[in-house]
N, C-alpha and C. Protein backbone atom coordinates (compact mmCIF):
# COMPACT_ATOMS: atom_id res chain seq x y z
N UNK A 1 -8.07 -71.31 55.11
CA UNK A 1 -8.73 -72.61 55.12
C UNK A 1 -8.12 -73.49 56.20
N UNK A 2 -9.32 -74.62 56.94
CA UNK A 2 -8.55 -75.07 57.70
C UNK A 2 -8.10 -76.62 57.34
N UNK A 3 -6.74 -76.83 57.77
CA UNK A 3 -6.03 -78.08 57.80
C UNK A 3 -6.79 -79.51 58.13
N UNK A 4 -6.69 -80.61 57.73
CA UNK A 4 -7.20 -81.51 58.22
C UNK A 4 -7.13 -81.68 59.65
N UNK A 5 -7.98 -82.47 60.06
CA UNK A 5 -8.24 -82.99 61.82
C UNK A 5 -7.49 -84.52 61.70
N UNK A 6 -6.61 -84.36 63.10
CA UNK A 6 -6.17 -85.74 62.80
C UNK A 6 -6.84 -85.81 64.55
N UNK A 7 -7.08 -86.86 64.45
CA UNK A 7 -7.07 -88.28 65.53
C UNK A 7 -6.40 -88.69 65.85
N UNK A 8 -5.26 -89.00 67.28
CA UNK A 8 -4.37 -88.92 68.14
C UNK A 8 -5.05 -90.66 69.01
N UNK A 9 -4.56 -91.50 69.09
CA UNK A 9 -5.50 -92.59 70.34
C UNK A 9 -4.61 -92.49 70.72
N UNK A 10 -4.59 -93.03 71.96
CA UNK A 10 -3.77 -92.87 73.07
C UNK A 10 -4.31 -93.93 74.13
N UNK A 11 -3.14 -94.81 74.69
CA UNK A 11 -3.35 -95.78 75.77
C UNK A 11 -3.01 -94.85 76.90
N UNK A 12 -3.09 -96.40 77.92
CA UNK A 12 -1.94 -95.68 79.43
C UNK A 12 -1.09 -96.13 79.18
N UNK A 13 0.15 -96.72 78.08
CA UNK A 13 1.53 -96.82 77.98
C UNK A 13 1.89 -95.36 77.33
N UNK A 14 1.08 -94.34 76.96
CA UNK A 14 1.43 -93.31 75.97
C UNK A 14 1.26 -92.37 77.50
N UNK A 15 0.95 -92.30 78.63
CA UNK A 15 0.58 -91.56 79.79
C UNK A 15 2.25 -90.85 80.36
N UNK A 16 1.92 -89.70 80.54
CA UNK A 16 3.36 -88.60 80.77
C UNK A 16 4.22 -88.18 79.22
N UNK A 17 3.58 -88.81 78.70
CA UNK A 17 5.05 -88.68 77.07
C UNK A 17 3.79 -87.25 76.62
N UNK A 18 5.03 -86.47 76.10
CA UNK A 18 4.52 -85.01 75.63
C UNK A 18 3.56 -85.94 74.27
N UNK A 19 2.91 -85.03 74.20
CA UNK A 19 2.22 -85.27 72.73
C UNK A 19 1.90 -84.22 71.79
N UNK A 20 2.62 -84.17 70.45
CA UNK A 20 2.26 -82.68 69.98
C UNK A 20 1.33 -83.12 69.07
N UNK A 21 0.24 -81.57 69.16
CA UNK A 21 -1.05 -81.60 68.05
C UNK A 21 -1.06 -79.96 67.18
N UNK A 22 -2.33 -80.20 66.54
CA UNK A 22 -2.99 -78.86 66.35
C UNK A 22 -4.00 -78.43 67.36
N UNK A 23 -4.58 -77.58 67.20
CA UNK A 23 -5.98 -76.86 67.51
C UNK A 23 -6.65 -77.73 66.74
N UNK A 24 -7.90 -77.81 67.19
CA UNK A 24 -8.81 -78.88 66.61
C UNK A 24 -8.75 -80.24 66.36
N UNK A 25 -7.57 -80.80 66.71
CA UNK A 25 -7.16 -81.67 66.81
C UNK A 25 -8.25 -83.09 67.76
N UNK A 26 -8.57 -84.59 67.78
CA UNK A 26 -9.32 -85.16 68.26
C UNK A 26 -8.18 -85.82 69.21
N UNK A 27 -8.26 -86.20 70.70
CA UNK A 27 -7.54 -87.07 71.72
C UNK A 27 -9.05 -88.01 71.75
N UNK A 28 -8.52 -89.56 71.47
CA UNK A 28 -9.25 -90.45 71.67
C UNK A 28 -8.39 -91.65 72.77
N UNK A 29 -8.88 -92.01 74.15
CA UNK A 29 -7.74 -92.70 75.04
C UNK A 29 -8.68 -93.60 75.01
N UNK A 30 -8.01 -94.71 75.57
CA UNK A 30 -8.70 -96.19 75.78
C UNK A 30 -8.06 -96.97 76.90
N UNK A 31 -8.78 -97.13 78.04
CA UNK A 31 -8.31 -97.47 79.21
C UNK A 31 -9.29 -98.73 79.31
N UNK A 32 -8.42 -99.66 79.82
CA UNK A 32 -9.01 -100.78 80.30
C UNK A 32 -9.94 -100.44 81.69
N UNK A 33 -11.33 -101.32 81.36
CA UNK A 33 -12.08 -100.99 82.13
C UNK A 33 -13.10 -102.62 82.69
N UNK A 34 -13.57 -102.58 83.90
CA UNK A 34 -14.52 -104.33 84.25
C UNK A 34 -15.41 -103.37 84.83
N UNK A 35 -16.46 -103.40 83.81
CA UNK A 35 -17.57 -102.31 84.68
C UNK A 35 -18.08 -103.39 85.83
N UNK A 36 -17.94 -104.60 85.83
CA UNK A 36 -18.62 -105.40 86.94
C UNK A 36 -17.50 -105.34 88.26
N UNK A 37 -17.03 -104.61 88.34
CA UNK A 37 -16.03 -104.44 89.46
C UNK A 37 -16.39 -103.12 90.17
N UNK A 38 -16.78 -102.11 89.69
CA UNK A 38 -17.54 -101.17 89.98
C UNK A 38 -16.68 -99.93 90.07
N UNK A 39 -15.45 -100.13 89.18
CA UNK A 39 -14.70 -99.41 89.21
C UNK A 39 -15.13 -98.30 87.46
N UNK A 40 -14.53 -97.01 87.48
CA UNK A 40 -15.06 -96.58 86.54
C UNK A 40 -13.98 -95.43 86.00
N UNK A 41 -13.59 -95.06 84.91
CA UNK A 41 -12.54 -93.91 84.65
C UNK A 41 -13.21 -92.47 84.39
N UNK A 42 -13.00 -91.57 84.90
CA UNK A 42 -13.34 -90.46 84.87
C UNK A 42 -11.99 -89.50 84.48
N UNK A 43 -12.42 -88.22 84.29
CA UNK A 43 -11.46 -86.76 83.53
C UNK A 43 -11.47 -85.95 83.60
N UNK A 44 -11.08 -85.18 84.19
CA UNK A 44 -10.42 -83.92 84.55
C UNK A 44 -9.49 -83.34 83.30
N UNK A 45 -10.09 -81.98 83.22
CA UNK A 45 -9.56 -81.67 82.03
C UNK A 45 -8.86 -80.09 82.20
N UNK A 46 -7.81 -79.90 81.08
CA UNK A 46 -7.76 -78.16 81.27
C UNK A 46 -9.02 -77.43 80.23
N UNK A 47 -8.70 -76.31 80.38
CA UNK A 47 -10.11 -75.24 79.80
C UNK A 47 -9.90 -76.02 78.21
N UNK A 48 -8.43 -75.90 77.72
CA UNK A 48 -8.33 -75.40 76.43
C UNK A 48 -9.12 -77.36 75.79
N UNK A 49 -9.50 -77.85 76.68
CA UNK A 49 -9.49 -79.13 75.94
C UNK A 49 -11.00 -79.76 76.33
N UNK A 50 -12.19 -80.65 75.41
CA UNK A 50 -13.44 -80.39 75.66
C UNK A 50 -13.73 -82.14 74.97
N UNK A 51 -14.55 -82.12 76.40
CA UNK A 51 -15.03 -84.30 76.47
C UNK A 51 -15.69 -84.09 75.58
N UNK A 52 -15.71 -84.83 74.58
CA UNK A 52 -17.14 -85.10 73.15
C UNK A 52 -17.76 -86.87 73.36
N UNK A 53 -16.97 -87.17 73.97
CA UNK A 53 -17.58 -89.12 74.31
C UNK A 53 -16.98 -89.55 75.27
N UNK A 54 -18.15 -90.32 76.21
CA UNK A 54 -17.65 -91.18 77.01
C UNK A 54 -18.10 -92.43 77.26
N UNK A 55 -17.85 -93.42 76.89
CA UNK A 55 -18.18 -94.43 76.22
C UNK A 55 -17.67 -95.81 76.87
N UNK A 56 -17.90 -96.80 76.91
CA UNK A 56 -17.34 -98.17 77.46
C UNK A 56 -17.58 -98.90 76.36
N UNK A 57 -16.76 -99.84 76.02
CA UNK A 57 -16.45 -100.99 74.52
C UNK A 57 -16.44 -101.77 75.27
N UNK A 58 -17.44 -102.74 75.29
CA UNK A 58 -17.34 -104.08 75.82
C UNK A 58 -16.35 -104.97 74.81
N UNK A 59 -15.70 -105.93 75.79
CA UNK A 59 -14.40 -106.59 75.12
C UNK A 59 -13.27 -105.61 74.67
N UNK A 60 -13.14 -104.48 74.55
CA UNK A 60 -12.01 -103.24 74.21
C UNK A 60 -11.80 -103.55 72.66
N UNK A 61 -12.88 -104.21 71.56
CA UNK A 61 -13.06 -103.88 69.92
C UNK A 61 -13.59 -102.49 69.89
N UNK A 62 -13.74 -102.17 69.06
CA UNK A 62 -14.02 -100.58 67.98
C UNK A 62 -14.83 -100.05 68.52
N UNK A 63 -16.16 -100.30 68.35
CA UNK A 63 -17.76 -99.80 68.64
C UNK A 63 -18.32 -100.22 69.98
N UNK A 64 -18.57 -99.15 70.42
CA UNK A 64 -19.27 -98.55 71.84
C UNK A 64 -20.66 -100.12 71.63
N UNK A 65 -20.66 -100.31 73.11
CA UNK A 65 -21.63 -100.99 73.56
C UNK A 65 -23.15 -100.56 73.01
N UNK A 66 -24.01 -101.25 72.37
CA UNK A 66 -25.27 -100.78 71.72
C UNK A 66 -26.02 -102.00 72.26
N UNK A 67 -26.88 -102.01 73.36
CA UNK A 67 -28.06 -102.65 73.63
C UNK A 67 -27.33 -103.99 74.43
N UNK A 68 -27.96 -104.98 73.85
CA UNK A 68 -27.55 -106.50 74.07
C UNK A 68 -26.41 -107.11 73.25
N UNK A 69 -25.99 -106.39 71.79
CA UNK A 69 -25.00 -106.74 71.06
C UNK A 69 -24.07 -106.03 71.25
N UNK A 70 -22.72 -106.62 71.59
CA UNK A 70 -21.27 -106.44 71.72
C UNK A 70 -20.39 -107.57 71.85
N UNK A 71 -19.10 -107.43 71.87
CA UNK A 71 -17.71 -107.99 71.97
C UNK A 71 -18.11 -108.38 73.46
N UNK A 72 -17.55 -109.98 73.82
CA UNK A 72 -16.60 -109.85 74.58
C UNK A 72 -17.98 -111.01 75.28
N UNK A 73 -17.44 -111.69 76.39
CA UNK A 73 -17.94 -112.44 77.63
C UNK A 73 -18.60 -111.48 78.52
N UNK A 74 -19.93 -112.05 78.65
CA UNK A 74 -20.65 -111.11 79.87
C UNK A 74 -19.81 -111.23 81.21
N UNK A 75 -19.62 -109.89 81.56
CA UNK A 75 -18.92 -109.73 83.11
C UNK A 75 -17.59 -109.48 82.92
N UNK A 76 -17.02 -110.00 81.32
CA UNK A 76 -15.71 -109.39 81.04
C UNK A 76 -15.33 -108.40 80.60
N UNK A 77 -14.05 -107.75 80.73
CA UNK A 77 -13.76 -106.20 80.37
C UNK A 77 -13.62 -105.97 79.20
N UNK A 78 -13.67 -104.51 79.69
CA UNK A 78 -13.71 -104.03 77.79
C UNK A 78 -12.68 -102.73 78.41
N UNK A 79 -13.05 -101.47 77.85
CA UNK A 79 -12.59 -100.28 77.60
C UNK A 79 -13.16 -99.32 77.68
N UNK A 80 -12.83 -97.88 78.85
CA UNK A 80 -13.60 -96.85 78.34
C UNK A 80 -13.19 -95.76 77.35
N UNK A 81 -13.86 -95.64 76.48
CA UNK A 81 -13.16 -94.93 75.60
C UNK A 81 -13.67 -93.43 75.93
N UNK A 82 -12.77 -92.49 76.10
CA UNK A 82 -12.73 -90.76 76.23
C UNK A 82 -12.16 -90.16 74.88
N UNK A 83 -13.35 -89.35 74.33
CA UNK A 83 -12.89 -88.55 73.15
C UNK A 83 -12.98 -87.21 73.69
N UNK A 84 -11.96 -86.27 73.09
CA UNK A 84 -11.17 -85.10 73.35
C UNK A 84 -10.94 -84.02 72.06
N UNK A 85 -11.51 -83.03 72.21
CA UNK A 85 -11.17 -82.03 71.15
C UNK A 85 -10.63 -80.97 71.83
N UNK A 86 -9.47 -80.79 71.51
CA UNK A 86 -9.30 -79.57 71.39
C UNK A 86 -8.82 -78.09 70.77
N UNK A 87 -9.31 -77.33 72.01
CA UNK A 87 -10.19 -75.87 71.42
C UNK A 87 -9.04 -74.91 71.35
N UNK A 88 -8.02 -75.09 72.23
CA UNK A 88 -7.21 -73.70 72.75
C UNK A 88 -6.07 -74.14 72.40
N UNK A 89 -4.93 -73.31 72.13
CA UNK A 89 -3.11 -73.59 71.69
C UNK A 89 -3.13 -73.30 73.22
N UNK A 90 -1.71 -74.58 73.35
CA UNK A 90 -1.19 -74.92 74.61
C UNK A 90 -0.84 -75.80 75.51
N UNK A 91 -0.43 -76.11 76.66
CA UNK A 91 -0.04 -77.14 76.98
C UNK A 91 -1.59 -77.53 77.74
N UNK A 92 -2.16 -78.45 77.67
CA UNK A 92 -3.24 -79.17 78.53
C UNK A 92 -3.02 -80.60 79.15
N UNK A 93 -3.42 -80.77 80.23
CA UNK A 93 -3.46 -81.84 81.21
C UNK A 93 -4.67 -82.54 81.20
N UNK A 94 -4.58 -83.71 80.98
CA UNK A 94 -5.78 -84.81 80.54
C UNK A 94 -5.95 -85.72 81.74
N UNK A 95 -5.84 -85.77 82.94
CA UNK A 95 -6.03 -86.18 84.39
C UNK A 95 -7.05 -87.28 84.29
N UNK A 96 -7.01 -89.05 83.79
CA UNK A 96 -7.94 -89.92 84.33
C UNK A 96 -7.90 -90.33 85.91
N UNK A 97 -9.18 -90.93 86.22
CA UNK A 97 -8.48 -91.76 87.58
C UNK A 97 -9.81 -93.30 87.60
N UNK A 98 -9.08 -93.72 87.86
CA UNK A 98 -10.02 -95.22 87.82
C UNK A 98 -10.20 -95.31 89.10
N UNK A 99 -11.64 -95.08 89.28
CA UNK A 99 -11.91 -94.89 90.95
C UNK A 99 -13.41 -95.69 91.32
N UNK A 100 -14.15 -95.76 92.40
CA UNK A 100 -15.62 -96.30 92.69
C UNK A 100 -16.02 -95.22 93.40
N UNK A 101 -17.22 -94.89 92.91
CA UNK A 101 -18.23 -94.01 93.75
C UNK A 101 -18.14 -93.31 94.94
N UNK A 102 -17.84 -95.09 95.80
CA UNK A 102 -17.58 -94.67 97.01
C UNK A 102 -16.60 -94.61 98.07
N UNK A 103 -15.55 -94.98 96.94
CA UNK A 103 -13.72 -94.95 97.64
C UNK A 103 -13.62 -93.16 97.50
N UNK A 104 -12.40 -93.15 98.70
CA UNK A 104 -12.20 -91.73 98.61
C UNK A 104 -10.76 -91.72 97.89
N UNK A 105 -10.26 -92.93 97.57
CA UNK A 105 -9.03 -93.26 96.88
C UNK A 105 -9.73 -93.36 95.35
N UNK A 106 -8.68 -93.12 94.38
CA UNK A 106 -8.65 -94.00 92.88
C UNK A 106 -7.66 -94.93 93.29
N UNK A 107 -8.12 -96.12 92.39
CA UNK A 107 -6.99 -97.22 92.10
C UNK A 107 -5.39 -97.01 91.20
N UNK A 108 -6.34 -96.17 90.18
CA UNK A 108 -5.05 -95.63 89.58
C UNK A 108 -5.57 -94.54 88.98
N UNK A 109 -4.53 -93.61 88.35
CA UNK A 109 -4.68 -92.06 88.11
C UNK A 109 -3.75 -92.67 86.83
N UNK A 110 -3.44 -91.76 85.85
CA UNK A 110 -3.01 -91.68 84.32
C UNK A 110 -3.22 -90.13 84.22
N UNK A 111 -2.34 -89.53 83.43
CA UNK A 111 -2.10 -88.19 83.26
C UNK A 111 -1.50 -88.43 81.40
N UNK A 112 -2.16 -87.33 80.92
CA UNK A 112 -1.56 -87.20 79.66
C UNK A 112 -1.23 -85.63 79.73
N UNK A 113 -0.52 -85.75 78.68
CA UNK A 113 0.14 -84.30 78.64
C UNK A 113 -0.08 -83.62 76.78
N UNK A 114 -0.86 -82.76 76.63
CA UNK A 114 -1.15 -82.65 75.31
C UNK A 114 -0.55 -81.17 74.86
N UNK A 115 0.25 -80.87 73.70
CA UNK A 115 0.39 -79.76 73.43
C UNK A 115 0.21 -79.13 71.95
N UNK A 116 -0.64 -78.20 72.66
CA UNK A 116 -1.63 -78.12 70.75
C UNK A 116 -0.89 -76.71 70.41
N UNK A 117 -0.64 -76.75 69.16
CA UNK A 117 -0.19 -75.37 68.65
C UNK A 117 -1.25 -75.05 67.41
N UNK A 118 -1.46 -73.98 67.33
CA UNK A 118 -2.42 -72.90 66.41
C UNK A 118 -2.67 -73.91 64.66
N UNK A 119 -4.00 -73.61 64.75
CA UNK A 119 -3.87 -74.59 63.53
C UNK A 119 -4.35 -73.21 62.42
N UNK A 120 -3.00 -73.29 61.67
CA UNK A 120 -2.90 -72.11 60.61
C UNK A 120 -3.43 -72.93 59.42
């Protein structure tokens, strides 16, 4: 039988610190984000680990942006939130970078470090 699923959040103050999980385990990160800046966080992932949401929280409260109702001052930031399952035992690399379309730079990069062991 399998073990409960836990849910892991994770900022960019938690970025480089090992993190131990299970298999099946959920990585949910929350990066500050001003979509009116035109900047945006993206992820790079290893095999063993698989995007399930990608999402922006206006104002950085709970619940994903829905229509015209949300948190927060129009034009002000919120959060993108990246949800993460993963599939494989092992060490995986969770690679954001807060970048624009059309820079060949990111502004900033964030790295997590996840290590899932076998969920018996």
């Amino acid at each position: 039988m399998r073990g409960e699923v836990t849910i892991v959040r994770l900022t960019e103050a938690d970025a480089d610190r090992p993190v131990r999980l299970r298999v099946g385990d959920t990585v949910e990160l929350r990066l500050p984000e001003r979509r009116t800046s035109g900047y945006h966080w993206s992820s790079r992932l290893s095999e063993g680990v698989r995007l399930v949401a990608d999402e922006y929280v206006r104002g950085g409260g709970g619940h994903p942006e829905k229509g015209p109702v949300g948190g927060g001052a129009p034009g002000g930031g919120g959060v993108r939130r990246l949800v993460f399952d993963v599939v494989v035992a092992g060490r995986h690399l969770i690679e954001t970078e807060l970048a624009r379309p059309w820079d060949p730079r990111p502004r900033r990069s964030v790295r997590f470090v996840v290590s899932a062991s076998p969920n018996e």
